[in-house]
PDB file of N, CA and C in Angstrom:
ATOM      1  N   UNK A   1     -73.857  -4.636  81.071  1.00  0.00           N
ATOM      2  CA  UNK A   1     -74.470  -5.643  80.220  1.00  0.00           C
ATOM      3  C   UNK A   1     -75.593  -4.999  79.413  1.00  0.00           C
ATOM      4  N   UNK A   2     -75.911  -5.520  78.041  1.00  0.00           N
ATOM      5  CA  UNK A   2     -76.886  -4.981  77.440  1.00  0.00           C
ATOM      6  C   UNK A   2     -77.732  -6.182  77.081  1.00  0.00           C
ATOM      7  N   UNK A   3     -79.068  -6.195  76.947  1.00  0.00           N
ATOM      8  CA  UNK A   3     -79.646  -7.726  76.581  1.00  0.00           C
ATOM      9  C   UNK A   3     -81.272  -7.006  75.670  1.00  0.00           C
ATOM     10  N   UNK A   4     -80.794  -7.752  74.634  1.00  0.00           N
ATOM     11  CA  UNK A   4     -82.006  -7.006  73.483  1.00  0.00           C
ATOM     12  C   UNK A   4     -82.943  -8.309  73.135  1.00  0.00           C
ATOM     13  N   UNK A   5     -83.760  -8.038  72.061  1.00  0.00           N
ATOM     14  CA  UNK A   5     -84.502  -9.344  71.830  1.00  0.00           C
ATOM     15  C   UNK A   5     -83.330 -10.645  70.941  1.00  0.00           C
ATOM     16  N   UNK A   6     -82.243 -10.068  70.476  1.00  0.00           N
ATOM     17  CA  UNK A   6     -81.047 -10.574  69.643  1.00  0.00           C
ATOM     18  C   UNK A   6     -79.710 -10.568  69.932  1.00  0.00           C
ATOM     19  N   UNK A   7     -79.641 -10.061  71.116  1.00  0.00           N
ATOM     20  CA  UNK A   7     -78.142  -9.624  71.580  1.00  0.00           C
ATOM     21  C   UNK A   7     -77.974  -9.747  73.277  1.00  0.00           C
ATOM     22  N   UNK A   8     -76.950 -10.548  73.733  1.00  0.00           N
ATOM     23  CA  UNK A   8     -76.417 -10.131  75.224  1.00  0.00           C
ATOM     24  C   UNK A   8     -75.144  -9.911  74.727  1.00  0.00           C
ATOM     25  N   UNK A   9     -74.719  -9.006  75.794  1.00  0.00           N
ATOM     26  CA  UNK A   9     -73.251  -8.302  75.171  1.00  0.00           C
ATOM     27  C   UNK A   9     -72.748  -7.938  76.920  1.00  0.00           C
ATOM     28  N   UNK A  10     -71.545  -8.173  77.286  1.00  0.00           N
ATOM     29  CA  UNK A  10     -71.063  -7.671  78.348  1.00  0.00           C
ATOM     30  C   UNK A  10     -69.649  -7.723  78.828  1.00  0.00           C
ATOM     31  N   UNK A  11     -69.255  -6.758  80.143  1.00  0.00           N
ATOM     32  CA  UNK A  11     -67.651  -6.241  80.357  1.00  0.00           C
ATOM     33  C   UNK A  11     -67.688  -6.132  81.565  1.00  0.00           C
ATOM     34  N   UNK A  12     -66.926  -6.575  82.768  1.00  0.00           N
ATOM     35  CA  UNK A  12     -66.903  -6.587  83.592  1.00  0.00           C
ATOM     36  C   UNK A  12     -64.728  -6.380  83.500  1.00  0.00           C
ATOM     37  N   UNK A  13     -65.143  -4.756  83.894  1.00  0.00           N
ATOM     38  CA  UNK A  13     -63.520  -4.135  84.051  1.00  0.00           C
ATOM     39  C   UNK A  13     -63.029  -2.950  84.969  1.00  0.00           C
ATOM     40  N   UNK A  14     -62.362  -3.032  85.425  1.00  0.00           N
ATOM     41  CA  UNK A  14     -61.942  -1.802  86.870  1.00  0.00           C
ATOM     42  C   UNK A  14     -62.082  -0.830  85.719  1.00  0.00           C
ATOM     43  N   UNK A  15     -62.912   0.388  86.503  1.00  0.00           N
ATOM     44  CA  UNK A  15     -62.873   1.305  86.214  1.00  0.00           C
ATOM     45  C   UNK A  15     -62.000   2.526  87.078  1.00  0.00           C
ATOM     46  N   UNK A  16     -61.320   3.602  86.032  1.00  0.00           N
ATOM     47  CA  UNK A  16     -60.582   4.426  86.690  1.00  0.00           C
ATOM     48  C   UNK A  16     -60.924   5.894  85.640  1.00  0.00           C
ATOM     49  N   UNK A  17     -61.073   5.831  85.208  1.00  0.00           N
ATOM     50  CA  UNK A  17     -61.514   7.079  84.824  1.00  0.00           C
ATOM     51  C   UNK A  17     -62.650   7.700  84.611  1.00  0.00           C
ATOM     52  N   UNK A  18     -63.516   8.672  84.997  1.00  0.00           N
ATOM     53  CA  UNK A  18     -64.929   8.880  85.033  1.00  0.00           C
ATOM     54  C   UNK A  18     -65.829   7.691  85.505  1.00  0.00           C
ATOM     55  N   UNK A  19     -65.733   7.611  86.660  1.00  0.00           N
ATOM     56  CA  UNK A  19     -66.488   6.539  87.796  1.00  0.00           C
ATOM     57  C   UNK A  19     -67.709   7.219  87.615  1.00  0.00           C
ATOM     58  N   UNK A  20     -68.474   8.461  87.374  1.00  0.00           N
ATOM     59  CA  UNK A  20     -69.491   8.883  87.899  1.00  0.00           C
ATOM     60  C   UNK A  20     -70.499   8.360  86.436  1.00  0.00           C
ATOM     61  N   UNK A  21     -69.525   8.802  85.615  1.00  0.00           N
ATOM     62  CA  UNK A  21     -70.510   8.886  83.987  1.00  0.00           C
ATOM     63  C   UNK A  21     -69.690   7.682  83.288  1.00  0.00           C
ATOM     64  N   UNK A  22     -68.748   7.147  83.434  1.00  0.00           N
ATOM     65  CA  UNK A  22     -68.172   5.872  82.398  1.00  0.00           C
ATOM     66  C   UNK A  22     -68.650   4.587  82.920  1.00  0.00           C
ATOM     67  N   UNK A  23     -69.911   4.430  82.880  1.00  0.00           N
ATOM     68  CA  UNK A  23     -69.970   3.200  83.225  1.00  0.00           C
ATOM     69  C   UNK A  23     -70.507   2.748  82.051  1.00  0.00           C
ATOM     70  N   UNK A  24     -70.349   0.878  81.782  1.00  0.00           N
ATOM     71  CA  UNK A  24     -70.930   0.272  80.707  1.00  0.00           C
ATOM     72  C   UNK A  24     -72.528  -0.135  80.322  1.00  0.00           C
ATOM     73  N   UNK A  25     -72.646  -0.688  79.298  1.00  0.00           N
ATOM     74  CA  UNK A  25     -72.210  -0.382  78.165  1.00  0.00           C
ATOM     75  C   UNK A  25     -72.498   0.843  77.338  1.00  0.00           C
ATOM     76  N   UNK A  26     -71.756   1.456  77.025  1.00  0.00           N
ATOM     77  CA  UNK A  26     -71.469   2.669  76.700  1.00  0.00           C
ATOM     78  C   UNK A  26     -72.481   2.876  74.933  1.00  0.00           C
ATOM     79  N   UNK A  27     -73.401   4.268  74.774  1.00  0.00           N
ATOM     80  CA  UNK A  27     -74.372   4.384  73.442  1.00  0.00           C
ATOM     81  C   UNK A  27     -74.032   5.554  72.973  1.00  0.00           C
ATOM     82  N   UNK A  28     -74.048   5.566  71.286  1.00  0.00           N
ATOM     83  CA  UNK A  28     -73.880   6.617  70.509  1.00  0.00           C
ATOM     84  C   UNK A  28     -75.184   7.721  71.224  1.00  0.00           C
ATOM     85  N   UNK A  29     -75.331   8.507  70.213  1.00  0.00           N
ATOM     86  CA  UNK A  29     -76.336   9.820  70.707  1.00  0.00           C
ATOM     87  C   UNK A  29     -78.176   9.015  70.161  1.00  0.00           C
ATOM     88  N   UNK A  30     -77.933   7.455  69.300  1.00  0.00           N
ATOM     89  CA  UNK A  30     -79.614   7.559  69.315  1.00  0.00           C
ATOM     90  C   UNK A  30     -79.822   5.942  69.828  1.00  0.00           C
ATOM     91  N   UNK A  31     -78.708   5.910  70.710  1.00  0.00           N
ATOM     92  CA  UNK A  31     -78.824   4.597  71.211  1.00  0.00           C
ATOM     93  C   UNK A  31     -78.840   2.978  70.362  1.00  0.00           C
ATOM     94  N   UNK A  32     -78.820   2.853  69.015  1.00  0.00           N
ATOM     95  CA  UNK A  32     -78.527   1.855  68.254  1.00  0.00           C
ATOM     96  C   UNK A  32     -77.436   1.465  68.107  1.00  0.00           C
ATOM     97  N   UNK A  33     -76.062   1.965  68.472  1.00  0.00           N
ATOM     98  CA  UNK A  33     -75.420   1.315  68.801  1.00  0.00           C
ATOM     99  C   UNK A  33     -74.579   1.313  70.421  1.00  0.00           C
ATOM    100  N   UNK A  34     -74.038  -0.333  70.607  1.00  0.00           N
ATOM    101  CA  UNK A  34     -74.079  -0.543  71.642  1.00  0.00           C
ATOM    102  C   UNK A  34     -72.646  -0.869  71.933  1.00  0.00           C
ATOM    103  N   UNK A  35     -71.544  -1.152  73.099  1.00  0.00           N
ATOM    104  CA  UNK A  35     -70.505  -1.648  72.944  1.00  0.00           C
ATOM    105  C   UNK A  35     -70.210  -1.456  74.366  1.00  0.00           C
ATOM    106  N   UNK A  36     -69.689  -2.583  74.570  1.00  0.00           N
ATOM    107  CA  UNK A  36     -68.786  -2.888  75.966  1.00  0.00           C
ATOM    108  C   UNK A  36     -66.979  -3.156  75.316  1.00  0.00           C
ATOM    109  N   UNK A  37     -66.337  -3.312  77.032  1.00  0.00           N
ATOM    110  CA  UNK A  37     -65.072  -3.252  75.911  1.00  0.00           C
ATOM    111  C   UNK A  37     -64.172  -3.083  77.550  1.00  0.00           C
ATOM    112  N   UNK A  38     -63.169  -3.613  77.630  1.00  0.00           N
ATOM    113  CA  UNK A  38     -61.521  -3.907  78.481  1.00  0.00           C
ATOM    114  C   UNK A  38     -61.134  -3.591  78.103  1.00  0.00           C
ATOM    115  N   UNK A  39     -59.878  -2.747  78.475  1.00  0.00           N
ATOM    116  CA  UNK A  39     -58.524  -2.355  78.171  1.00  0.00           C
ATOM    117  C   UNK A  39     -58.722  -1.189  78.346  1.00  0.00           C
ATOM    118  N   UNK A  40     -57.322  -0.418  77.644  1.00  0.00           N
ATOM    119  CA  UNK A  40     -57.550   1.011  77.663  1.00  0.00           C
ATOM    120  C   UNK A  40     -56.635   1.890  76.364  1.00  0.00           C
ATOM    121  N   UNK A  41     -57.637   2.409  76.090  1.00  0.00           N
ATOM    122  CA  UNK A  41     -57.512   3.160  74.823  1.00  0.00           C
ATOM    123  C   UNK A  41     -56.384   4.502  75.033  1.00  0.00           C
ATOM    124  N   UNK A  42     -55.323   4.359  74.355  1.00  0.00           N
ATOM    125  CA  UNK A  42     -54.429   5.125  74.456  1.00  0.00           C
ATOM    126  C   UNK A  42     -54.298   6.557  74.237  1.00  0.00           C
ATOM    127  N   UNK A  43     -54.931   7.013  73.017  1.00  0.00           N
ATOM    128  CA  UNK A  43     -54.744   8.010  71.884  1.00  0.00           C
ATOM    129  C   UNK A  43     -56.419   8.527  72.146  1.00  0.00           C
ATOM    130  N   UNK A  44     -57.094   8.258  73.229  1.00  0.00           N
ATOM    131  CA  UNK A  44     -58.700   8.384  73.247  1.00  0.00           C
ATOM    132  C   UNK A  44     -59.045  10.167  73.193  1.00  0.00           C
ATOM    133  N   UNK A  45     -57.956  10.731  74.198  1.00  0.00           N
ATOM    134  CA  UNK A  45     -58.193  12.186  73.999  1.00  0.00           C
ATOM    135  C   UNK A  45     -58.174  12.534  72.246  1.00  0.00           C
ATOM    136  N   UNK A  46     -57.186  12.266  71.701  1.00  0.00           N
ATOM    137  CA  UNK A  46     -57.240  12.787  70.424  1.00  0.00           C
ATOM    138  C   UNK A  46     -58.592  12.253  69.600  1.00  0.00           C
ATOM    139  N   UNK A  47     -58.876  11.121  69.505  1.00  0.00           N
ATOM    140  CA  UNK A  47     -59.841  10.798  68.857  1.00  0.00           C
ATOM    141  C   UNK A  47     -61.189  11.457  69.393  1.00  0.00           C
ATOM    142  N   UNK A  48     -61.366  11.623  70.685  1.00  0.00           N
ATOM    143  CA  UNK A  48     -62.754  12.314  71.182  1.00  0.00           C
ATOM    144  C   UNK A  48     -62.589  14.089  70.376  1.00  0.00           C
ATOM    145  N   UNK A  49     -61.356  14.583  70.162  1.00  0.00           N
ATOM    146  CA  UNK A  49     -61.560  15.991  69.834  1.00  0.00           C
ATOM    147  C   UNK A  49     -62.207  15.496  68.095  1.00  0.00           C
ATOM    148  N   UNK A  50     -61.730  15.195  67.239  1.00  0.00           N
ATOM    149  CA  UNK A  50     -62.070  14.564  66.058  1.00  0.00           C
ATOM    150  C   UNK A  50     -63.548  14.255  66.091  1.00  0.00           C
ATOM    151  N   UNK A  51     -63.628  13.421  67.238  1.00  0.00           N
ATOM    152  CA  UNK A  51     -65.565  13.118  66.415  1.00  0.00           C
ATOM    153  C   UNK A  51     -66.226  14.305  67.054  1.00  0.00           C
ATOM    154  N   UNK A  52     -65.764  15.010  68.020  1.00  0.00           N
ATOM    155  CA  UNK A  52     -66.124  15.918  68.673  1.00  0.00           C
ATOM    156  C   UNK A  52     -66.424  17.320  67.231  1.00  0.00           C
ATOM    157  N   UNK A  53     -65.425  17.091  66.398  1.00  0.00           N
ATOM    158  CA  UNK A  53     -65.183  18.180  65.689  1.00  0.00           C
ATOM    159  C   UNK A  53     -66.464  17.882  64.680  1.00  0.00           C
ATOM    160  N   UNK A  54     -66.814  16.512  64.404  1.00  0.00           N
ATOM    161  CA  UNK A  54     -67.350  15.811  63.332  1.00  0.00           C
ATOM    162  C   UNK A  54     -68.769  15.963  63.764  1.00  0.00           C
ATOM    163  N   UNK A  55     -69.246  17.239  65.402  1.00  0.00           N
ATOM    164  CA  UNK A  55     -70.876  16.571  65.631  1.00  0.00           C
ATOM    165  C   UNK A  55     -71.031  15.719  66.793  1.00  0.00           C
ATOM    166  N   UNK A  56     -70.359  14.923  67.014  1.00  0.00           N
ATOM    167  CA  UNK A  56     -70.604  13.877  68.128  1.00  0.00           C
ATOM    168  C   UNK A  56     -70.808  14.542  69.826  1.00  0.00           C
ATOM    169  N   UNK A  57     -71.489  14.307  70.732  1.00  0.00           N
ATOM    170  CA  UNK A  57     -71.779  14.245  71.337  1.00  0.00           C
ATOM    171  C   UNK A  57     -71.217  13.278  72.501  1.00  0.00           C
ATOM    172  N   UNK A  58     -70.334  13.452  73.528  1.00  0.00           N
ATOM    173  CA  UNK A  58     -69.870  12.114  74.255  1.00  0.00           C
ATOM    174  C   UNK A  58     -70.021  12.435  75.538  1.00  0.00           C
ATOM    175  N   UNK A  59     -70.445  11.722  76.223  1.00  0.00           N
ATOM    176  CA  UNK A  59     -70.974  12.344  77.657  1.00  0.00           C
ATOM    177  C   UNK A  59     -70.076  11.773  78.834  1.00  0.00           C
ATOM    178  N   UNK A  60     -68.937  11.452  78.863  1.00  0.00           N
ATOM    179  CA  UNK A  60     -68.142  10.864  79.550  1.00  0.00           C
ATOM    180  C   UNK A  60     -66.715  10.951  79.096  1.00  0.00           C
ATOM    181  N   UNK A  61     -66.050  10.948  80.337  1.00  0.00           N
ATOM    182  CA  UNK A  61     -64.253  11.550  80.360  1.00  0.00           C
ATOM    183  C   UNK A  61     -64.035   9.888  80.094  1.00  0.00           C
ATOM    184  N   UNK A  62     -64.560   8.644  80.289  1.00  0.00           N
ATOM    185  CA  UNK A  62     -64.091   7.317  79.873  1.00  0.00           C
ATOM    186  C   UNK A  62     -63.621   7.324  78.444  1.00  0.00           C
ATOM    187  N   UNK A  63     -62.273   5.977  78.913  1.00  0.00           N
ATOM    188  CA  UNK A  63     -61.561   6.468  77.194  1.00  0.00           C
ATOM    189  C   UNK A  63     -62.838   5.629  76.238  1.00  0.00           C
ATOM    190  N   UNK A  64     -63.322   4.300  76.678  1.00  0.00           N
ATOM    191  CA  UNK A  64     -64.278   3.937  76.052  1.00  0.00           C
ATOM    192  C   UNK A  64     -65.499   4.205  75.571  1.00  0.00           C
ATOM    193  N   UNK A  65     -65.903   5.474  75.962  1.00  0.00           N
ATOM    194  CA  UNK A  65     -67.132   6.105  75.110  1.00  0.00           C
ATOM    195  C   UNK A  65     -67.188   6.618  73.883  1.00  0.00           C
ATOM    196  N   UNK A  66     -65.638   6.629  73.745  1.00  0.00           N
ATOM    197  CA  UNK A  66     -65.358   7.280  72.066  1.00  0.00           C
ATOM    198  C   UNK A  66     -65.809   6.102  70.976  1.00  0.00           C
ATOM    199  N   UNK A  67     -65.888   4.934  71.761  1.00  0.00           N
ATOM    200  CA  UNK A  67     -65.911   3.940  70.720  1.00  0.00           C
ATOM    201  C   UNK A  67     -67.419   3.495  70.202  1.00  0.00           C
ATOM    202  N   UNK A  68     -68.642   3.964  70.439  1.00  0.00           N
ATOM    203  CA  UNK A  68     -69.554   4.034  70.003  1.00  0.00           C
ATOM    204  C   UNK A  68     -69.960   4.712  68.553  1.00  0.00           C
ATOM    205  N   UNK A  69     -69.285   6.008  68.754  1.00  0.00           N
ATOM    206  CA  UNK A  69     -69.150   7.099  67.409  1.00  0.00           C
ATOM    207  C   UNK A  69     -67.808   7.004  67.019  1.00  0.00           C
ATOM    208  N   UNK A  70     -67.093   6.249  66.769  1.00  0.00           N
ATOM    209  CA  UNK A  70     -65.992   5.635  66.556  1.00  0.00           C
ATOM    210  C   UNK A  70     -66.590   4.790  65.279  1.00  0.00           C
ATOM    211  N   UNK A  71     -67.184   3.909  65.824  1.00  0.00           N
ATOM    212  CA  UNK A  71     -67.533   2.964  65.085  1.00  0.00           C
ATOM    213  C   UNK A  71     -68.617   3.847  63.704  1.00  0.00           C
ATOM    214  N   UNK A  72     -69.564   4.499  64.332  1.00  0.00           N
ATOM    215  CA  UNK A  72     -70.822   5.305  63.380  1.00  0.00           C
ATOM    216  C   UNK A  72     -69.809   5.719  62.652  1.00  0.00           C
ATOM    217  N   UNK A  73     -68.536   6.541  62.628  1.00  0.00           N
ATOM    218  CA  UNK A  73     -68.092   7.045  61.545  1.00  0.00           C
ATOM    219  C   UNK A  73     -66.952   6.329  60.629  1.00  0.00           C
ATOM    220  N   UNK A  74     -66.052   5.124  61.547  1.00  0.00           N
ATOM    221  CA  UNK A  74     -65.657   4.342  60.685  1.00  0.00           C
ATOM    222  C   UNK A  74     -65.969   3.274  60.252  1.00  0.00           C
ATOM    223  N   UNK A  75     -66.864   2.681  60.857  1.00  0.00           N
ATOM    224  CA  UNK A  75     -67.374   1.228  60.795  1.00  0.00           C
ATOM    225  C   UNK A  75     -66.198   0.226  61.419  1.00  0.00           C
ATOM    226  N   UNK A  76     -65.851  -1.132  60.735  1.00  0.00           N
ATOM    227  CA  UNK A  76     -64.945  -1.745  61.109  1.00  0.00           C
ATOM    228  C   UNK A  76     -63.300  -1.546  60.906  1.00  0.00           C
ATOM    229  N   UNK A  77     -63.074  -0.716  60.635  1.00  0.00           N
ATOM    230  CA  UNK A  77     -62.482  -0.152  60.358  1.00  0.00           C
ATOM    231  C   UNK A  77     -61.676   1.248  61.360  1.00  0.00           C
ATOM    232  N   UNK A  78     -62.345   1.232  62.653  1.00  0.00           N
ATOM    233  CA  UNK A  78     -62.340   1.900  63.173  1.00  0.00           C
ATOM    234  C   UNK A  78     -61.165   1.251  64.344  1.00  0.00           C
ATOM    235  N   UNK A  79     -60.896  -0.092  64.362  1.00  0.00           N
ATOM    236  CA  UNK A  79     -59.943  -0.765  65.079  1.00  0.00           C
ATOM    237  C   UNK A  79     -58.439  -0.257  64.354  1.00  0.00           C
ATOM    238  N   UNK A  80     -58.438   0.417  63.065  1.00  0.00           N
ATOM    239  CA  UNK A  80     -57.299   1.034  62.392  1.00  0.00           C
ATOM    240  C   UNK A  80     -56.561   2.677  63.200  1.00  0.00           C
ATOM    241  N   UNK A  81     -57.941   2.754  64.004  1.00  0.00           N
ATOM    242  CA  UNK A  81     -57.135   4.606  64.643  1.00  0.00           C
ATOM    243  C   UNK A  81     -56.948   3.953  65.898  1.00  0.00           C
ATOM    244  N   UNK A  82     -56.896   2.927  66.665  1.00  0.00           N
ATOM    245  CA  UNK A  82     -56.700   2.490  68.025  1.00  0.00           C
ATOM    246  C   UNK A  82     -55.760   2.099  68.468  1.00  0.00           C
ATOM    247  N   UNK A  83     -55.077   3.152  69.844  1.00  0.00           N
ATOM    248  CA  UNK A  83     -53.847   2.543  69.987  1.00  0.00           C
ATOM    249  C   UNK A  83     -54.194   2.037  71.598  1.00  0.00           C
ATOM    250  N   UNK A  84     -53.702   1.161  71.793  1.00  0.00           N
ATOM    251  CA  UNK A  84     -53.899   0.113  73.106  1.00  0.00           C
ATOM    252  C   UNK A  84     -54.005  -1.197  73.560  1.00  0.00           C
ATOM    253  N   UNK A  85     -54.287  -1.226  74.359  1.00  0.00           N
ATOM    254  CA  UNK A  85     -54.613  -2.660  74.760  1.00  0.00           C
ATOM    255  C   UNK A  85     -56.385  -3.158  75.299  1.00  0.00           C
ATOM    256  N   UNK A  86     -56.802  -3.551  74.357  1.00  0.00           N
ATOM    257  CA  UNK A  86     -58.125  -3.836  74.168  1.00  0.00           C
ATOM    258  C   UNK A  86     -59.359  -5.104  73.852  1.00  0.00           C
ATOM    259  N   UNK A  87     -60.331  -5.665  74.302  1.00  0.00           N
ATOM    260  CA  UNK A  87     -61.087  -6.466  73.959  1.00  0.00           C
ATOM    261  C   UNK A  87     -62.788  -5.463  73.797  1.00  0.00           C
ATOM    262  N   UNK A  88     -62.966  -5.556  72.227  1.00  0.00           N
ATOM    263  CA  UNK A  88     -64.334  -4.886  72.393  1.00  0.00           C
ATOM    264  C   UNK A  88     -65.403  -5.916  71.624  1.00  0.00           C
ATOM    265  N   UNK A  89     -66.340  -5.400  71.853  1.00  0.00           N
ATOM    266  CA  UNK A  89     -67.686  -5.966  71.744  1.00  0.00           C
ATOM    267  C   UNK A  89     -68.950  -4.945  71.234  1.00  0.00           C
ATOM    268  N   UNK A  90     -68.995  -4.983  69.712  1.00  0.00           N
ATOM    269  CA  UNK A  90     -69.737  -3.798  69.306  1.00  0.00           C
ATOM    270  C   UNK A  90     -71.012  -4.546  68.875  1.00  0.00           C
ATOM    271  N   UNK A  91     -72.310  -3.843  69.117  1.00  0.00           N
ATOM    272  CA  UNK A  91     -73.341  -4.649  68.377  1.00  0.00           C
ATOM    273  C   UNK A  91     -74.010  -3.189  67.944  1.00  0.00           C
ATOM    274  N   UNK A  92     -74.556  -3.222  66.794  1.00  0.00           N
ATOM    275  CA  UNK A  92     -75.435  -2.803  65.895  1.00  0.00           C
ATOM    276  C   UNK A  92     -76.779  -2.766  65.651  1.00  0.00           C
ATOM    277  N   UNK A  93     -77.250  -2.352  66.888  1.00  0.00           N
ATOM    278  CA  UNK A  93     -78.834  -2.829  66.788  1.00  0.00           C
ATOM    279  C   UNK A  93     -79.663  -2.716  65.186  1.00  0.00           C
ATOM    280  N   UNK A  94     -79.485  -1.553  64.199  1.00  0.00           N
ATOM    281  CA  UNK A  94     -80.457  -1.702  63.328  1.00  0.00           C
ATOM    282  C   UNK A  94     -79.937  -2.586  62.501  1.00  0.00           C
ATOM    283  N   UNK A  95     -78.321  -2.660  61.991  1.00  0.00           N
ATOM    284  CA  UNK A  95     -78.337  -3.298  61.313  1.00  0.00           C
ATOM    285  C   UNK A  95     -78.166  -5.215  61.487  1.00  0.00           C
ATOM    286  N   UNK A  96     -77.832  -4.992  62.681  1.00  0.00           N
ATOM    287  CA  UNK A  96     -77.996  -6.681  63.545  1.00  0.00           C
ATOM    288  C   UNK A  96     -76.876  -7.190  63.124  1.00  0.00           C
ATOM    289  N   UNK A  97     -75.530  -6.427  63.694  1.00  0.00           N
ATOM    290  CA  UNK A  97     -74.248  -6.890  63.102  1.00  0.00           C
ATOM    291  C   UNK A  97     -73.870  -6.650  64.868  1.00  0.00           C
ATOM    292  N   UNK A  98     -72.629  -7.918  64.514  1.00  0.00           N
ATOM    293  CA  UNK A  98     -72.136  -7.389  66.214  1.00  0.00           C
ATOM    294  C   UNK A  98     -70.757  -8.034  65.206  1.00  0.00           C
ATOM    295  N   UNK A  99     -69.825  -6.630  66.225  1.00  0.00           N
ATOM    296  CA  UNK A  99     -68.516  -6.366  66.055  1.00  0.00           C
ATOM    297  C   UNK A  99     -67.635  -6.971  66.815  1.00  0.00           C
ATOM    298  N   UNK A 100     -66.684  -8.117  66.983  1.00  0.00           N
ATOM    299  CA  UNK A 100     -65.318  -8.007  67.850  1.00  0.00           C
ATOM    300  C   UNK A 100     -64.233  -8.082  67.571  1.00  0.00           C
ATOM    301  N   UNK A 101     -63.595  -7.535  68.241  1.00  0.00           N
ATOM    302  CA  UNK A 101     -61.873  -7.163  68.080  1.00  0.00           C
ATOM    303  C   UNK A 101     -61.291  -7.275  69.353  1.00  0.00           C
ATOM    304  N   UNK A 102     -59.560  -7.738  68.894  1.00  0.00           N
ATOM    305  CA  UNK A 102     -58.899  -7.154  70.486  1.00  0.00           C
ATOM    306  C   UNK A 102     -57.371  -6.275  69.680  1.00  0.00           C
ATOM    307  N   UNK A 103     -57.082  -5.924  70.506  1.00  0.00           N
ATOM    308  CA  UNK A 103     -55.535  -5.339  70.290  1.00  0.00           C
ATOM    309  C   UNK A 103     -54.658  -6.416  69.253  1.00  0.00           C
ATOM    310  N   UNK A 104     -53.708  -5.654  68.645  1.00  0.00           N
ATOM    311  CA  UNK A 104     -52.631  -7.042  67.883  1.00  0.00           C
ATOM    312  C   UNK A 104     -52.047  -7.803  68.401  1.00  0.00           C
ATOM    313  N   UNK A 105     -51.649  -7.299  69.890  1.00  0.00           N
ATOM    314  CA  UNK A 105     -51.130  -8.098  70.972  1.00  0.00           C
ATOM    315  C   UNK A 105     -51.897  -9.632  71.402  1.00  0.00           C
ATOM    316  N   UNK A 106     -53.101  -9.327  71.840  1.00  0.00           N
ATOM    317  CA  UNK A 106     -54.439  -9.954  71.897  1.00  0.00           C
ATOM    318  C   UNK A 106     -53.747 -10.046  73.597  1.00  0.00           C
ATOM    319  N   UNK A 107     -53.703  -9.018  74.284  1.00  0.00           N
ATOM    320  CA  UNK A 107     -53.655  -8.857  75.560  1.00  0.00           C
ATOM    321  C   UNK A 107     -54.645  -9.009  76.708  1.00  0.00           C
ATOM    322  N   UNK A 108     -56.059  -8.501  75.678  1.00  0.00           N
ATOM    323  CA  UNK A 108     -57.240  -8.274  76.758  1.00  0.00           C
ATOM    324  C   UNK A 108     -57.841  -9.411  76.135  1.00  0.00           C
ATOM    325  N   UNK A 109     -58.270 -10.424  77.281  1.00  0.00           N
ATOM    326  CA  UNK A 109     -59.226 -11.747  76.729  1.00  0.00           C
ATOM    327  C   UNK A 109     -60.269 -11.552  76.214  1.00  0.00           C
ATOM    328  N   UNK A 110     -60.989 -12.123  75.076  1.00  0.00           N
ATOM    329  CA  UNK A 110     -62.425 -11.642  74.603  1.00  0.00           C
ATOM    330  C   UNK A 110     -63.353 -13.491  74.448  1.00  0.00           C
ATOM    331  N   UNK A 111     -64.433 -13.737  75.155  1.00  0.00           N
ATOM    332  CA  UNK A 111     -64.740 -14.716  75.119  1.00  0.00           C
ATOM    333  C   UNK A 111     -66.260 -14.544  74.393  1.00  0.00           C
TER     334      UNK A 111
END
């Protein structure tokens, strides 16, 4: 859960990959942006080498940490490189935008 002076945001989802370092809610490298998020991101290895290549910094084998600098480099638009089954929850601290999406399926519930 994250809770700001403008924002509660939260995910409550089994975790299986990187138990030690993937836990939520998951922050870019200066902490302004924020994002929780279900499901599981398919194609996450490939996209982590990419922002990886681009500078980014990701401190966790979770497929969901990519989606912080995911977002910094595509914006909304960033639900276009995602393959899976997903409910996310992006908020934007400076600019005070909060993001949601789910899969096309709409598999993972988002309330």
């Amino acid at each position: 859960m994250h809770l700001d002076d403008y924002m509660a945001i939260g995910a409550r989802r089994l975790g299986i990959r990187d138990l030690k370092n993937g836990q939520q809610p998951y922050f870019n490298e200066r902490k302004d942006i924020v994002v929780v998020f279900n499901g599981e991101i398919y194609n996450d290895t490939q996209l982590r080498s990419w922002l990886e290549l681009r500078g980014h910094c990701i401190d966790s084998d979770s497929d969901g940490s990519i989606l912080p600098n995911l977002y910094e480099e595509r914006g909304a638009d960033l639900f276009e490189d995602l393959d899976g089954m997903f409910a996310i929850a992006i908020w934007d601290i400076k600019k005070k935008i909060l993001l949601l999406g789910v899969d096309l399926v709409g598999i993972k519930p988002l309330y």
